[in-house]
N, C-alpha and C. Protein backbone atom coordinates (compact mmCIF):
# COMPACT_ATOMS: atom_id res chain seq x y z
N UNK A 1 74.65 167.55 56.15
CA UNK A 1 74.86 166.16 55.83
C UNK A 1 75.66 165.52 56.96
N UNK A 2 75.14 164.50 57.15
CA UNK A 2 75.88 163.76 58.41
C UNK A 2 76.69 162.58 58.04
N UNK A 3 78.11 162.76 58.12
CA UNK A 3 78.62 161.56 57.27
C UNK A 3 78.95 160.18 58.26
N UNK A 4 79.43 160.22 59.69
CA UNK A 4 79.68 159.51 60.31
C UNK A 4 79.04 159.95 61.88
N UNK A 5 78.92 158.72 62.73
CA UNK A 5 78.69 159.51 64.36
C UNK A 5 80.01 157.99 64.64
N UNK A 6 80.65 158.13 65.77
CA UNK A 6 82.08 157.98 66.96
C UNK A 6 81.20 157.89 68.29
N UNK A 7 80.84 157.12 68.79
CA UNK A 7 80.50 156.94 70.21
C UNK A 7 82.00 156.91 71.04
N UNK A 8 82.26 158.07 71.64
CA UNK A 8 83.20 158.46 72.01
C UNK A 8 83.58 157.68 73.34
N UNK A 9 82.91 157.11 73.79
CA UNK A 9 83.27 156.20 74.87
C UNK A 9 84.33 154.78 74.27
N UNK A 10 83.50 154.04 73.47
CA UNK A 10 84.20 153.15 73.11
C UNK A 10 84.74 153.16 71.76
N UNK A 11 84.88 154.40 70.74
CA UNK A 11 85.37 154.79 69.36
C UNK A 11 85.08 153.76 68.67
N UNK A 12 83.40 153.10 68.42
CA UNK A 12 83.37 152.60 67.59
C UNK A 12 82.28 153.74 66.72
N UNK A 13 82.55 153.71 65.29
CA UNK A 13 82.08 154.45 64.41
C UNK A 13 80.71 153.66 63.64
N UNK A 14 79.85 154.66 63.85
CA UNK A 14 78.53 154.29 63.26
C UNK A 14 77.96 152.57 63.67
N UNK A 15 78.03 151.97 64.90
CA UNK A 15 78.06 151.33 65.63
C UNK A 15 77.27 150.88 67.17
N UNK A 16 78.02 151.07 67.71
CA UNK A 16 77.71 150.68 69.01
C UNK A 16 77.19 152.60 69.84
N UNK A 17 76.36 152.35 70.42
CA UNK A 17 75.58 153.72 71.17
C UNK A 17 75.87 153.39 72.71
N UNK A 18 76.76 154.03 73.44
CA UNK A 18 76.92 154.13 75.05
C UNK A 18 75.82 155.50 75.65
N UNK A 19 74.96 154.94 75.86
CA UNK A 19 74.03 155.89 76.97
C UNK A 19 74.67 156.98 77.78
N UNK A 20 74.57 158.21 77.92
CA UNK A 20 74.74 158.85 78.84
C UNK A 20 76.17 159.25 78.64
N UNK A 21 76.94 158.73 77.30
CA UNK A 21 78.28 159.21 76.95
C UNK A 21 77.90 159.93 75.81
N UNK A 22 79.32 159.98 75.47
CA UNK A 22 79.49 161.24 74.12
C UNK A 22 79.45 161.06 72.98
N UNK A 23 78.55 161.75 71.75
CA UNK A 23 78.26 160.57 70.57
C UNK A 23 78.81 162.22 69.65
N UNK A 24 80.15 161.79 69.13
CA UNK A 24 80.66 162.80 68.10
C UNK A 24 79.70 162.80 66.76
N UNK A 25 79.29 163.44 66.15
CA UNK A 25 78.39 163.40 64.82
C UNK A 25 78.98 164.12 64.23
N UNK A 26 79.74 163.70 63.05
CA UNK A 26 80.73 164.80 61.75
C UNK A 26 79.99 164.60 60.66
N UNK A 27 80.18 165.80 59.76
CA UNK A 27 79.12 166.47 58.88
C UNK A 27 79.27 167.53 58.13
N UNK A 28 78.58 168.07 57.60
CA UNK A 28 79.05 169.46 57.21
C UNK A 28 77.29 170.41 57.66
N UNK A 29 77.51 171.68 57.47
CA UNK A 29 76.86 172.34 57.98
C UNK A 29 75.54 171.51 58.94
N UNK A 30 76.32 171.78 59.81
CA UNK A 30 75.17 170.50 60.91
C UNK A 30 75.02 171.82 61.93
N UNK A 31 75.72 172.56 62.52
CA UNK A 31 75.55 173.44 63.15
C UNK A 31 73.94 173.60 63.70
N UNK A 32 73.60 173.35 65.07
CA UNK A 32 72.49 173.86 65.27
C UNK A 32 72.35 174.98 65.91
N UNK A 33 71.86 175.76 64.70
CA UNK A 33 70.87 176.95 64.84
C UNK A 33 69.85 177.37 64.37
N UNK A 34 69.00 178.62 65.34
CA UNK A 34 67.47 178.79 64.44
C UNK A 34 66.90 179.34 65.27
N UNK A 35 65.46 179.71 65.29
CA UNK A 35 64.41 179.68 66.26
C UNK A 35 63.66 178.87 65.99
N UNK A 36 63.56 178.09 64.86
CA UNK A 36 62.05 177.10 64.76
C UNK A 36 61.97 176.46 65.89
N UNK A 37 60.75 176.11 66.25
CA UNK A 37 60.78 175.07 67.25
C UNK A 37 61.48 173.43 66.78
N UNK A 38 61.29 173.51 65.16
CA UNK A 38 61.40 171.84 65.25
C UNK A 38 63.44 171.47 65.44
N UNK A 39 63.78 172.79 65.23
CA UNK A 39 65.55 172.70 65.31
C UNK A 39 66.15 172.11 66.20
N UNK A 40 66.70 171.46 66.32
CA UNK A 40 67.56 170.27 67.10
C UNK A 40 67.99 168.95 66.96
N UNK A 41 68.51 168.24 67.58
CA UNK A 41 69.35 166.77 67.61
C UNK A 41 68.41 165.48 68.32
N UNK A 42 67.82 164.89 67.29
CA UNK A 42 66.75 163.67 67.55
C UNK A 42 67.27 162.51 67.37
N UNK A 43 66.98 162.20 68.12
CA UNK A 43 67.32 160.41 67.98
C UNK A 43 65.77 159.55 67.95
N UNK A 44 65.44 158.93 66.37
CA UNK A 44 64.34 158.45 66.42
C UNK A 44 64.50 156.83 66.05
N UNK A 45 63.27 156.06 66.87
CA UNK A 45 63.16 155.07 66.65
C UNK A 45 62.68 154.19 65.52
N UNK A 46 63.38 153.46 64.56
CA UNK A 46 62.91 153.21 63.74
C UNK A 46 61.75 152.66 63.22
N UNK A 47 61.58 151.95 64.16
CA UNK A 47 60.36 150.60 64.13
C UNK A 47 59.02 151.26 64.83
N UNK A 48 59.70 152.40 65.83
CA UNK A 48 58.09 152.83 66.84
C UNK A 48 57.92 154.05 66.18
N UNK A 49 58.85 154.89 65.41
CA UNK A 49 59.01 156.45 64.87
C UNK A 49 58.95 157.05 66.28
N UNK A 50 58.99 156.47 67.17
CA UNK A 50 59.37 157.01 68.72
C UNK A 50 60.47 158.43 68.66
N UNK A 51 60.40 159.71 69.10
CA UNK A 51 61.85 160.68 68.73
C UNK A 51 61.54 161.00 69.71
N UNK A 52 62.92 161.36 69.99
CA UNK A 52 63.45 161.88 71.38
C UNK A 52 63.90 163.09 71.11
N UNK A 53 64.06 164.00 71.79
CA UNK A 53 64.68 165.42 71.21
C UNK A 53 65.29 166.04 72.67
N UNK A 54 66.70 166.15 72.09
CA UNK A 54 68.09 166.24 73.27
C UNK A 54 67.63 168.00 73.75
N UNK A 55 67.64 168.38 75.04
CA UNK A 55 67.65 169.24 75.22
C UNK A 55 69.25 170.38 74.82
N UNK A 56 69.33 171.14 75.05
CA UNK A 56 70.19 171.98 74.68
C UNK A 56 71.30 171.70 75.29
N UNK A 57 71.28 171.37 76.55
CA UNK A 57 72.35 171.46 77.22
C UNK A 57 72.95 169.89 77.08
N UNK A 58 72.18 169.18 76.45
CA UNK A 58 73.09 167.75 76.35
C UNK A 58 73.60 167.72 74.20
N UNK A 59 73.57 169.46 74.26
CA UNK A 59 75.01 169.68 73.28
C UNK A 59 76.01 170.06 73.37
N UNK A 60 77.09 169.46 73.50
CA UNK A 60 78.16 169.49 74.40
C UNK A 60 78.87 170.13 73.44
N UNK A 61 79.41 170.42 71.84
CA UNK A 61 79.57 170.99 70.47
C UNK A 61 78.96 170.91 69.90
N UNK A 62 79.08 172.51 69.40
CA UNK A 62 77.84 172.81 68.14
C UNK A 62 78.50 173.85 67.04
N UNK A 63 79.40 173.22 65.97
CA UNK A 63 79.79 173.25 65.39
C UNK A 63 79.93 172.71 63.76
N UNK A 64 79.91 173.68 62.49
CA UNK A 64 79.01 173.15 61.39
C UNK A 64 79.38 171.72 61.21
N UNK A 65 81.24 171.39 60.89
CA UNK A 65 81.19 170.22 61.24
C UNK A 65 81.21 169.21 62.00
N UNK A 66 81.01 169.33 63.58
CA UNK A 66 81.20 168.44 64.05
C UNK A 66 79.86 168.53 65.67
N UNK A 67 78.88 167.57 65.99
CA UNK A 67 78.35 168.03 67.14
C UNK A 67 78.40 167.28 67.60
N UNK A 68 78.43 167.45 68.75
CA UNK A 68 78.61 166.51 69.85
C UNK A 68 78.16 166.82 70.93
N UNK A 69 77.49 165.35 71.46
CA UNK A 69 76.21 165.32 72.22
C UNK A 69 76.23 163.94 73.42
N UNK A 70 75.43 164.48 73.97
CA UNK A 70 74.68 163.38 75.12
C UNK A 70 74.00 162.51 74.63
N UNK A 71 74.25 161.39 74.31
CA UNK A 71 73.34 160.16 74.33
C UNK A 71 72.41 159.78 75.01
N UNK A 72 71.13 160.14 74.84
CA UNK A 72 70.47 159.39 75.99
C UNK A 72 69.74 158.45 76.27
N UNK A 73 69.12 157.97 77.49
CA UNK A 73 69.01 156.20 77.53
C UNK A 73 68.11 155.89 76.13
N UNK A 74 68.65 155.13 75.66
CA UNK A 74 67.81 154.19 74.15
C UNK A 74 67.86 152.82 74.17
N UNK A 75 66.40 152.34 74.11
CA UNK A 75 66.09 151.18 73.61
C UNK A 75 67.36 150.14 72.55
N UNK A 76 67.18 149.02 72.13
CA UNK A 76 67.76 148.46 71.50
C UNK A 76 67.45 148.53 70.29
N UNK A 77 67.90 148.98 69.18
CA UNK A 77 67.03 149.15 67.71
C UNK A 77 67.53 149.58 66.52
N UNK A 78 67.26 149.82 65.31
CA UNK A 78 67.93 150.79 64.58
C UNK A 78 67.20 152.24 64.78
N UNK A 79 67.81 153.18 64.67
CA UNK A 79 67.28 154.68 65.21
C UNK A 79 68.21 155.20 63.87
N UNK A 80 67.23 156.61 63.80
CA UNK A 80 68.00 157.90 62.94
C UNK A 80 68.10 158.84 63.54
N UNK A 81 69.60 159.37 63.45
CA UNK A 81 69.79 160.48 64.16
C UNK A 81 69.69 161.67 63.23
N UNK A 82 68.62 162.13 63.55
CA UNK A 82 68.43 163.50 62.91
C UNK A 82 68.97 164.80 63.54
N UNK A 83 69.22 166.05 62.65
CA UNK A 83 70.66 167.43 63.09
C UNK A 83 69.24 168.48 62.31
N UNK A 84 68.53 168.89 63.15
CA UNK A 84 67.95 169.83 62.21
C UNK A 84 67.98 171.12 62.42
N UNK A 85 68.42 171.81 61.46
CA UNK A 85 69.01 173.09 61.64
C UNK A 85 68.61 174.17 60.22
N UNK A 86 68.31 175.58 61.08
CA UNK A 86 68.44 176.47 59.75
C UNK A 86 69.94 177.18 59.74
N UNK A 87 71.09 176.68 60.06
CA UNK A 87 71.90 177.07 59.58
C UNK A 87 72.71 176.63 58.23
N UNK A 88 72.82 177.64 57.52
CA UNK A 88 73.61 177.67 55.96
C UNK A 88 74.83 178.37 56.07
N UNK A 89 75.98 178.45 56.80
CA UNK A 89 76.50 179.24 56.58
C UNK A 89 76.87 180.56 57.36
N UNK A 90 77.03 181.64 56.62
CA UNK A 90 76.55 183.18 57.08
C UNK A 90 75.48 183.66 56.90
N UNK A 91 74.38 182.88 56.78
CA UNK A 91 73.21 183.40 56.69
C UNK A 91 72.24 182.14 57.51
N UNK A 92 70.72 182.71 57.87
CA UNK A 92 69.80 181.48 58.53
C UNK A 92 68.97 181.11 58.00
N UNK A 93 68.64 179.87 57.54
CA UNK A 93 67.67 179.92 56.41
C UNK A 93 66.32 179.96 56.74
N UNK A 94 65.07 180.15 55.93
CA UNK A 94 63.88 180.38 56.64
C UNK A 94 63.00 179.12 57.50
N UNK A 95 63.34 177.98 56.15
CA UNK A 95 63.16 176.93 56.60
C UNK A 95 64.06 176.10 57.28
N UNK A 96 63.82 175.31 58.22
CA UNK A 96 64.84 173.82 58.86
C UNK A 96 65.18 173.46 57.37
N UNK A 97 66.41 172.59 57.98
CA UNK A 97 66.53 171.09 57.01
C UNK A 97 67.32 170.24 57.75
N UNK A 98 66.92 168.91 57.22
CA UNK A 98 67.41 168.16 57.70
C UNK A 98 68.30 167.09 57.71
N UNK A 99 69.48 166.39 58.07
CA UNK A 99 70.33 166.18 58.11
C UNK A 99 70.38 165.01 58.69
N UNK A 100 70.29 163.79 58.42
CA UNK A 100 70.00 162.37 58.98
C UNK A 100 71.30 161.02 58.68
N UNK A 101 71.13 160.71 59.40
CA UNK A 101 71.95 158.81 59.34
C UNK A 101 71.11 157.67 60.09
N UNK A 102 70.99 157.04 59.32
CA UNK A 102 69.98 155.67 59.95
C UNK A 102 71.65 154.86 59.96
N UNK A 103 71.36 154.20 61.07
CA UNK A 103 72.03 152.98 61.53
C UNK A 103 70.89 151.97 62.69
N UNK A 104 71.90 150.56 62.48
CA UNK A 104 70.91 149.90 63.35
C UNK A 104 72.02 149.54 64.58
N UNK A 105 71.72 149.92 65.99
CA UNK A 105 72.33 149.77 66.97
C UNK A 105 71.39 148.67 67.96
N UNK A 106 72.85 147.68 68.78
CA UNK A 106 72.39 146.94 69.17
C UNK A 106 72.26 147.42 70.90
């Protein structure tokens, strides 16, 4: 569950998106892990269903509650940031799930 994202550049919460800075996402079991292919940190477009999918290394923390990531260049729009992960815990689950916040950023 994703309760808030902090664009760590300018600490506005669930808000404003700075490109190419640091976008804190707090949560609870958000942790990404897995092998599925579809596991990872998307940023999708609302209006085009356009998704972007952050490579690994623009996860800067990966931690159940808290990840934190690379922003990268985005359109003007509302987007959902999707956390998809088979982690539960001490165990991996078979299936993903997924873990979302829609906001509309300007």
């Amino acid at each position: 569950m994703i309760l808030q994202v902090t664009d760590v550049k300018s600490d506005f919460v669930n808000d404003l998106l700075t490109s190419g800075r640091n976008l804190e996402i707090a949560g609870s079991t958000m942790k990404v892990t897995g092998e599925d292919p579809s596991v990872g940190v998307f940023f999708v477009n609302a209006a085009m269903q356009a998704r972007i999918k952050l490579e690994a290394s623009d996860i800067v923390t990966n931690n159940p509650s808290e990840v934190m990531v690379v922003i990268p260049e985005l359109a003007a729009g509302t987007y959902e940031i999707k956390v998809v992960t088979q982690y539960a815990g001490i165990i991996i689950l078979k299936e993903p799930r997924v873990a979302t916040l829609t906001e509309n950023w300007p």
